[in-house]
Protein backbone atom coordinates (compact mmCIF):
# COMPACT_ATOMS: atom_id res chain seq x y z
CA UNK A 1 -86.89 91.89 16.92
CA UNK A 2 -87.14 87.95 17.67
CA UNK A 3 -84.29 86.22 18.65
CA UNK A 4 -84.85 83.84 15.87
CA UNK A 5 -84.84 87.16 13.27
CA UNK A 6 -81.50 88.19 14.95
CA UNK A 7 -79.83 84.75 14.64
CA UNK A 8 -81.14 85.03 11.07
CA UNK A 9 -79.32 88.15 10.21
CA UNK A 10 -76.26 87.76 12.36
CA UNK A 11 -75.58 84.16 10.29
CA UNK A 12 -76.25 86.43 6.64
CA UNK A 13 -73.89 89.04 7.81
CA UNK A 14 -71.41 86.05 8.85
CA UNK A 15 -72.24 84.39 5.02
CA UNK A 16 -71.36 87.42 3.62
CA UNK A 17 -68.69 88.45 5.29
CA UNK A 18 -67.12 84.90 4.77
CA UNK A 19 -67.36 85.08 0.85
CA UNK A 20 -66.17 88.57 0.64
CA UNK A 21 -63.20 86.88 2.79
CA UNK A 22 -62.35 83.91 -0.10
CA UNK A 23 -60.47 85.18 -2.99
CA UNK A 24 -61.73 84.72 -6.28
CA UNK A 25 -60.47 84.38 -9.88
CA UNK A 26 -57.16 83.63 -8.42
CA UNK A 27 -53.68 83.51 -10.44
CA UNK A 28 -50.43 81.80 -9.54
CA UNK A 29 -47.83 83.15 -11.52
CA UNK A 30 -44.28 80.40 -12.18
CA UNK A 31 -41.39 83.09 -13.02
CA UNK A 32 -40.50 80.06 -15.42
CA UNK A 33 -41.36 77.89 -18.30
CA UNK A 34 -42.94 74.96 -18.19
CA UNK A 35 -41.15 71.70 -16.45
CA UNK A 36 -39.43 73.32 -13.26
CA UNK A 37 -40.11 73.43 -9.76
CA UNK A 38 -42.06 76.91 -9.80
CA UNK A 39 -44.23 75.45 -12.44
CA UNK A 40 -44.99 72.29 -10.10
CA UNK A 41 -45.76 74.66 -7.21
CA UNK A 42 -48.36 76.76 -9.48
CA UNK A 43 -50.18 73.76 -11.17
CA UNK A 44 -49.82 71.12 -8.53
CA UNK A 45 -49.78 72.65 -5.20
CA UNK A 46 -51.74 75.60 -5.64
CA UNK A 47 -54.73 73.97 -7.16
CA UNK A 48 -55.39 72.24 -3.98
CA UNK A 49 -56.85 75.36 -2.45
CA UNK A 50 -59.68 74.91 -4.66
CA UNK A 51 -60.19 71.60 -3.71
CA UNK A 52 -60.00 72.34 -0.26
CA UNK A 53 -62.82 75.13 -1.02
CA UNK A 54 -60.66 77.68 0.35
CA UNK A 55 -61.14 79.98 -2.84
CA UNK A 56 -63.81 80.35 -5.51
CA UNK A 57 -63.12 79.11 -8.54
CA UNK A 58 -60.11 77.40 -9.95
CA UNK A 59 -56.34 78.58 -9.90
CA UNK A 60 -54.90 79.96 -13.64
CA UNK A 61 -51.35 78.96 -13.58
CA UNK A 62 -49.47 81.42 -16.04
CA UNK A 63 -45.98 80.73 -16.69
CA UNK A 64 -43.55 83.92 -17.03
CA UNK A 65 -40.03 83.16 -17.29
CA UNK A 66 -36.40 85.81 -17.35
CA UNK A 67 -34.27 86.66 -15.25
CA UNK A 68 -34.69 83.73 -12.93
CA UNK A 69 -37.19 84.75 -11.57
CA UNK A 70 -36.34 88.62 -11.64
CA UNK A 71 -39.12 89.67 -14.37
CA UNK A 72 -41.87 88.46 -12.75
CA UNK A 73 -40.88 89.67 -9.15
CA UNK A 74 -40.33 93.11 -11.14
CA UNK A 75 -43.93 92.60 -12.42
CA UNK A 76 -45.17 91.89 -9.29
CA UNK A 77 -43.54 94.78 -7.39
CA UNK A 78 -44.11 97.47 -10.01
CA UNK A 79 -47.54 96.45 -11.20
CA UNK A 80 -49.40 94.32 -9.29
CA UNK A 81 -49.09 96.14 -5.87
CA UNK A 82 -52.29 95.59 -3.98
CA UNK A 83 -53.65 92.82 -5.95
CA UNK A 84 -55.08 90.22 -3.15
CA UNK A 85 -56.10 87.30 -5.66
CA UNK A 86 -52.36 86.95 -6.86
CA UNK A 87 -49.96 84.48 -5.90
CA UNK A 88 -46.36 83.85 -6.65
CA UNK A 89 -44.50 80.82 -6.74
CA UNK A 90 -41.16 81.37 -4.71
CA UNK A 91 -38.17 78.80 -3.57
CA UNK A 92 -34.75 79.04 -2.21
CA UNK A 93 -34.41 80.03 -5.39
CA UNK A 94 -35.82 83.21 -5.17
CA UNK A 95 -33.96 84.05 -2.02
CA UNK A 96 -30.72 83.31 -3.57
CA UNK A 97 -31.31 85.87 -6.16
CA UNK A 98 -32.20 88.03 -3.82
CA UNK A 99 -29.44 88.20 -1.36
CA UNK A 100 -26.98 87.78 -4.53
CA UNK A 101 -28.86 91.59 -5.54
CA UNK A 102 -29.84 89.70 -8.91
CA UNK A 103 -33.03 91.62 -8.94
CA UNK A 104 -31.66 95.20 -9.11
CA UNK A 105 -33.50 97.81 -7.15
CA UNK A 106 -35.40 95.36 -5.44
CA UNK A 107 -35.49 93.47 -1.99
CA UNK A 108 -37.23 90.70 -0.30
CA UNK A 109 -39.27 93.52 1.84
CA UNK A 110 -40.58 94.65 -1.78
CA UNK A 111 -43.18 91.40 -1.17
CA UNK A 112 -44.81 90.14 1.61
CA UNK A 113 -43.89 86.28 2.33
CA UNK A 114 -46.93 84.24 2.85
CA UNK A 115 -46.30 80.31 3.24
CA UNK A 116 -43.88 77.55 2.76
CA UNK A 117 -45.22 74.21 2.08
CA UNK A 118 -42.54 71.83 1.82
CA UNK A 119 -38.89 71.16 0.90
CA UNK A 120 -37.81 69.74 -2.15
CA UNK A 121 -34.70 68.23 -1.44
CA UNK A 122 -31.68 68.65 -4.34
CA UNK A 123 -30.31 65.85 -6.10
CA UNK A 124 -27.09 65.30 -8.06
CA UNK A 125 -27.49 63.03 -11.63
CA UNK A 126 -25.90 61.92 -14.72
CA UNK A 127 -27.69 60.18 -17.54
CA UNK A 128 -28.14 56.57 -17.37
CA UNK A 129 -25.01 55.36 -19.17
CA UNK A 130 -22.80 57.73 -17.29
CA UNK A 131 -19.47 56.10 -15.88
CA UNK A 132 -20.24 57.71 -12.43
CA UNK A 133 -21.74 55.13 -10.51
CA UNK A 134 -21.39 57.18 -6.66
CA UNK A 135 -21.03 61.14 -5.67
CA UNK A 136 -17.82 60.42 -4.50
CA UNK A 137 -16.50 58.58 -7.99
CA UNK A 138 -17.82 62.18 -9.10
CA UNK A 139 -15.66 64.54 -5.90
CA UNK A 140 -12.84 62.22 -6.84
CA UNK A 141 -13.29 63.16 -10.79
CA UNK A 142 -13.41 66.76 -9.85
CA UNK A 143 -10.78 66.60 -6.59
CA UNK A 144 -8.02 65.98 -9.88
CA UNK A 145 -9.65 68.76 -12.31
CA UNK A 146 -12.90 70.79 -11.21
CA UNK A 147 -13.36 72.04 -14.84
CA UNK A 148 -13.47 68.19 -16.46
CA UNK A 149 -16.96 68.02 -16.63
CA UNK A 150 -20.17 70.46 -17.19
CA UNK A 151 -22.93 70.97 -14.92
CA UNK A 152 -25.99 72.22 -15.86
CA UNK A 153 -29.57 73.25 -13.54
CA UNK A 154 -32.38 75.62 -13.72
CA UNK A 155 -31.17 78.61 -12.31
CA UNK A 156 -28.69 81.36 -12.66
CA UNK A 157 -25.02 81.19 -12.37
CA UNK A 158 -24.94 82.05 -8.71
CA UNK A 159 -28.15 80.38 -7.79
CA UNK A 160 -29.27 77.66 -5.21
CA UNK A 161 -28.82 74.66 -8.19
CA UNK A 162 -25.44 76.24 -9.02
CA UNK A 163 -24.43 76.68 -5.03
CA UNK A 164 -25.35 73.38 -3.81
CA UNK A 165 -22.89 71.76 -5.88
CA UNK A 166 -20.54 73.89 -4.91
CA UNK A 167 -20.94 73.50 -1.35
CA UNK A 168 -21.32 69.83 -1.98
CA UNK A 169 -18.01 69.45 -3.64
CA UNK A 170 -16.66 71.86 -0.60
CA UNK A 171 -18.11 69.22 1.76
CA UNK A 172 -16.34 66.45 -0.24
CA UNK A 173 -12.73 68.05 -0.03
CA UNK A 174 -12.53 69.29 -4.07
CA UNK A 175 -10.40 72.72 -3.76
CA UNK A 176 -11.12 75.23 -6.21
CA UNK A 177 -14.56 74.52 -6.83
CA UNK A 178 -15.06 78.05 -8.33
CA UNK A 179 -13.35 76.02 -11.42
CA UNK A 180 -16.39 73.51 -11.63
CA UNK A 181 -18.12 74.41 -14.70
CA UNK A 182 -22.16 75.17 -14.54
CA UNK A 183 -24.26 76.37 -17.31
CA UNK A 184 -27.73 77.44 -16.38
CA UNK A 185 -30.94 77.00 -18.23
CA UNK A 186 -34.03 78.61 -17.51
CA UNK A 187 -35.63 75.48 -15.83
CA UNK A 188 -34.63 72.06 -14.68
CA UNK A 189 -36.95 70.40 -17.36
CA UNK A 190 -34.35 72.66 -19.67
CA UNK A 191 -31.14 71.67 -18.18
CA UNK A 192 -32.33 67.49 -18.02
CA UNK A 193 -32.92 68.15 -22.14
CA UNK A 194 -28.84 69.10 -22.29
CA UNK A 195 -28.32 65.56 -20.38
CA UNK A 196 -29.95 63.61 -22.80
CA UNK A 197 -29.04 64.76 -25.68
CA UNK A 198 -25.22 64.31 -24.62
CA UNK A 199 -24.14 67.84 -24.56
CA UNK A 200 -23.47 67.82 -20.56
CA UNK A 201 -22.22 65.71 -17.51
CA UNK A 202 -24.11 66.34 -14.32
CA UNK A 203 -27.58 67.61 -13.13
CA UNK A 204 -28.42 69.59 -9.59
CA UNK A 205 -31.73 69.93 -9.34
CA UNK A 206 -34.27 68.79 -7.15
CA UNK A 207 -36.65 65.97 -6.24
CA UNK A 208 -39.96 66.90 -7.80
CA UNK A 209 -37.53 68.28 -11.33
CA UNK A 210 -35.62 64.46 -11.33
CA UNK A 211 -38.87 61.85 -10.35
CA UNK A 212 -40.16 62.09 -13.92
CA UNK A 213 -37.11 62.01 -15.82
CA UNK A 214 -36.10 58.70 -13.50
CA UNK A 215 -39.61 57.22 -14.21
CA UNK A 216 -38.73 58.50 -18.18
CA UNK A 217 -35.11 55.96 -17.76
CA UNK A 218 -33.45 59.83 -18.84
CA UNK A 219 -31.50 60.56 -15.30
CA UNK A 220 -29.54 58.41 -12.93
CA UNK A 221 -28.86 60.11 -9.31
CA UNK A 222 -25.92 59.55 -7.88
CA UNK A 223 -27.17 61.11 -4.20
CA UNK A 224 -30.48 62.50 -2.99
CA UNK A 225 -29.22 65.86 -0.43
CA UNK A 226 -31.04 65.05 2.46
CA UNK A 227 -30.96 64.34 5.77
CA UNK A 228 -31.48 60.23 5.81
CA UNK A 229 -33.31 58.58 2.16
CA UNK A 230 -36.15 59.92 1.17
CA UNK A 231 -39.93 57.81 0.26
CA UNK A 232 -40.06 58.67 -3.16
CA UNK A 233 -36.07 57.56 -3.99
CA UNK A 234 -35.68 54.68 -1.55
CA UNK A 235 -32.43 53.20 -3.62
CA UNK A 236 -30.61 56.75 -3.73
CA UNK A 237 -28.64 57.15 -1.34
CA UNK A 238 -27.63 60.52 0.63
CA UNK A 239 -24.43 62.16 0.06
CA UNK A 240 -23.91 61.45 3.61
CA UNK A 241 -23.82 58.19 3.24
CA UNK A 242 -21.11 58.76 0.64
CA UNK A 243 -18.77 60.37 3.41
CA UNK A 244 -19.98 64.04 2.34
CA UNK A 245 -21.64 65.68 5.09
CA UNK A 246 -23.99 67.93 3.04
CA UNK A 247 -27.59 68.39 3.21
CA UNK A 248 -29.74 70.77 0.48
CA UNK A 249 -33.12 71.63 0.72
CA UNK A 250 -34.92 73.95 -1.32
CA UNK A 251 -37.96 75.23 0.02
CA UNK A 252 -41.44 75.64 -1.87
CA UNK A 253 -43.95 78.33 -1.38
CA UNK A 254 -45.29 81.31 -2.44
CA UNK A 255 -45.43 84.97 -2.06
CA UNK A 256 -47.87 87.47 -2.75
CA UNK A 257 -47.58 91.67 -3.52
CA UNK A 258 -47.43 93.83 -1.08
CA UNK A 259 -49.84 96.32 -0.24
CA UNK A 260 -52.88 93.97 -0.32
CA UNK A 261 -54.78 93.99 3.47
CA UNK A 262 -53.57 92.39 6.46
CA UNK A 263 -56.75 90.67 6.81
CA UNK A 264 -56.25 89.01 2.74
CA UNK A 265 -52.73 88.26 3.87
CA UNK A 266 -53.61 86.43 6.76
CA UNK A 267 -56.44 84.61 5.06
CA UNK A 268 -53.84 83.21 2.90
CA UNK A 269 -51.61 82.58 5.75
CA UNK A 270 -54.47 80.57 7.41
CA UNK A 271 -55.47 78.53 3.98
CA UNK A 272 -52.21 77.62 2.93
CA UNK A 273 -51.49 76.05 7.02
CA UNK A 274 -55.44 74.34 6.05
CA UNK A 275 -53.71 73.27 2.99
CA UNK A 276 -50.52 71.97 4.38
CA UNK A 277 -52.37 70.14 7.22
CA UNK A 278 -54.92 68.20 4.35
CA UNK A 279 -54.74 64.92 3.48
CA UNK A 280 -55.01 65.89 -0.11
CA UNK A 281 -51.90 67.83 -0.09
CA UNK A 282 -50.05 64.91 1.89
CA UNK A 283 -50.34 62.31 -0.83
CA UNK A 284 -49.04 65.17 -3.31
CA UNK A 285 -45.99 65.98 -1.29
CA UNK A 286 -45.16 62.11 -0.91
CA UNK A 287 -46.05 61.09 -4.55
CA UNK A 288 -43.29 64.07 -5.78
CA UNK A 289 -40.59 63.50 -3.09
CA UNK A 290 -41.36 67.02 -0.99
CA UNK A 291 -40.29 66.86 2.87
CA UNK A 292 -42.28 68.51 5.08
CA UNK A 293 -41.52 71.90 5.62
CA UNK A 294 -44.31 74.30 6.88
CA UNK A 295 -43.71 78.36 7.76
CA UNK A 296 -47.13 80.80 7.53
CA UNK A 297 -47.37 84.42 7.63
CA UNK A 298 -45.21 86.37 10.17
CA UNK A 299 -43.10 83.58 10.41
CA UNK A 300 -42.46 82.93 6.75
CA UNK A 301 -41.48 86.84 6.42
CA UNK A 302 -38.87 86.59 9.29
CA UNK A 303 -37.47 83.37 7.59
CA UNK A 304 -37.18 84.70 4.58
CA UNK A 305 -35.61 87.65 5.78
CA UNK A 306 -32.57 85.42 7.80
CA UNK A 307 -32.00 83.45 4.82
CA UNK A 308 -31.40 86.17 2.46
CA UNK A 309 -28.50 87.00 4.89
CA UNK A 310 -27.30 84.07 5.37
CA UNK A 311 -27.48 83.02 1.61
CA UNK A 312 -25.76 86.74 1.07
CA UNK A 313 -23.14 85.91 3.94
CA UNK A 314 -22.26 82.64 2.01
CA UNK A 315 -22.10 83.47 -1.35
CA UNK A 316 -19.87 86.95 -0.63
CA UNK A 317 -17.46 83.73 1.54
CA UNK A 318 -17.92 81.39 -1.81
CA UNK A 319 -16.54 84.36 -4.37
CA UNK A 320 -13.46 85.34 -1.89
């Protein structure tokens, strides 16, 4: 056989084996409804693997929403076991619920991990004609009655939009801030609807929820949780620089079921670091206020699997 036959062959072989590699007819499932932060990740993140040509075909976004979360991980775990063109929208979130055991029988080993993308940092808001001007006109509001106003976010009592306001408040002195009242909706689209129709005080949410609703004129932040002010909100300032040393990031990402191959779960490992990496995804993660914030494969599973106990450490502190 000629060299130039072999060469022929061994490239085919290579073809082949590279599209039996890329996924195809892929699905991102958001364990929400429409308007939240899962629901970004599936429709605005995920589609840039197809742009990227690191799957065939486009990315179907389907929204399914209970539980926080917990009836699509349930799905996922008792259905979709081995399925390697599924993906899973996930946050700190998800972890939360998890190390609270708000998913009952089931664990963060009952998936496998695959990538984190970016942080979306949480924000505290009020609607626009709100007397609160600052976060700390707010701690000092709540510092002489926790249970004077009503907070409402997209997750669960319990959960990481409930918690960081918590911790927050902690950070800004309030005692008793189990008495702070928070009513959860099933996203933050849902809980920015109560704000503007009058029928609640204060918002935690997160960047990518709060950029719209600013751009809308139907939110006013009183502090972006970050480190130091972020592109997307240059006016808002950290809590930080409000005297309240307290910083609250909620990851993006995704998982995906376990029992699919090692070699599918690192190809997915390997396109979302491609993804991360692209200048496509950049302008995304500036234009909707996401940090950068990058974990892939192995390393995304053992992250997960310390902040589960660390969220589970804190919260079991929080309900002393």
């Amino acid at each position: 056989m000629s060299r130039l036959v072999t060469l022929i062959l061994v490239t085919a072989a290579l073809s082949l084996s590279a599209a039996f590699a890329q996924p195809s007819g892929v699905q991102c499932i958001a364990p929400s409804d429409p308007g939240g932060g899962w629901d970004f990740t599936c429709r605005t993140i995920a589609p840039v693997l197809s742009e990227l040509d690191l799957i065939n075909g486009q990315v179907r976004a389907m929204n399914m929403a209970g539980a926080g979360g917990g009836v699509a991980f349930a799905h996922v775990v008792g259905q979709q076991e081995g399925n390697e063109n599924l993906l899973v929208a996930a946050s700190t979130a998800t972890t939360t619920r998890l190390a609270q055991g708000q998913f009952p029988g089931s664990t963060a080993a009952d998936v496998r991990w695959v990538a984190a993308v970016g942080a979306d940092y949480g924000v505290i808001g009020v609607a626009p004609d709100s007397p609160y001007t600052s976060l700390t006109e707010l701690m000092d509001e709540w510092a002489a009655e926790p249970a004077s106003l009503t907070v409402v976010g997209g997750s669960a009592v319990g959960g990481w939009d409930h918690l960081k306001v918590l911790l927050a408040a902690q950070a800004a002195g309030v005692e008793n801030v189990e008495r702070i009242q928070y009513v959860s909706f099933s996203s933050g689209g849902q809980a920015i609807i109560e704000i503007v129709g009058g029928r609640a005080d204060v918002f935690t949410g997160d960047v990518s929820e709060a950029l719209p609703q600013i751009e809308a004129g139907n939110l006013k932040i009183l502090a972006v949780l970050a480190d130091e002010r972020i592109e997307s909100m240059p006016d808002v300032p950290t809590a930080a620089e409000q005297g309240i040393d307290f910083v609250g990031a909620n990851w993006r990402g995704f998982y995906v079921p376990a029992g699919i191959s090692e070699e599918r779960y690192q190809y997915w490992a390997d396109a979302f670091r491609q993804l991360e990496a692209s200048e496509e995804y950049a302008e995304i993660r500036v234009q909707n206020g996401l940090a950068p914030f990058a974990r892939f494969g192995d390393e995304m599973e053992q992250f997960v699997l310390d902040q589960v106990a660390d969220i589970a450490e804190l919260s079991a502190r929080i309900g002393e």
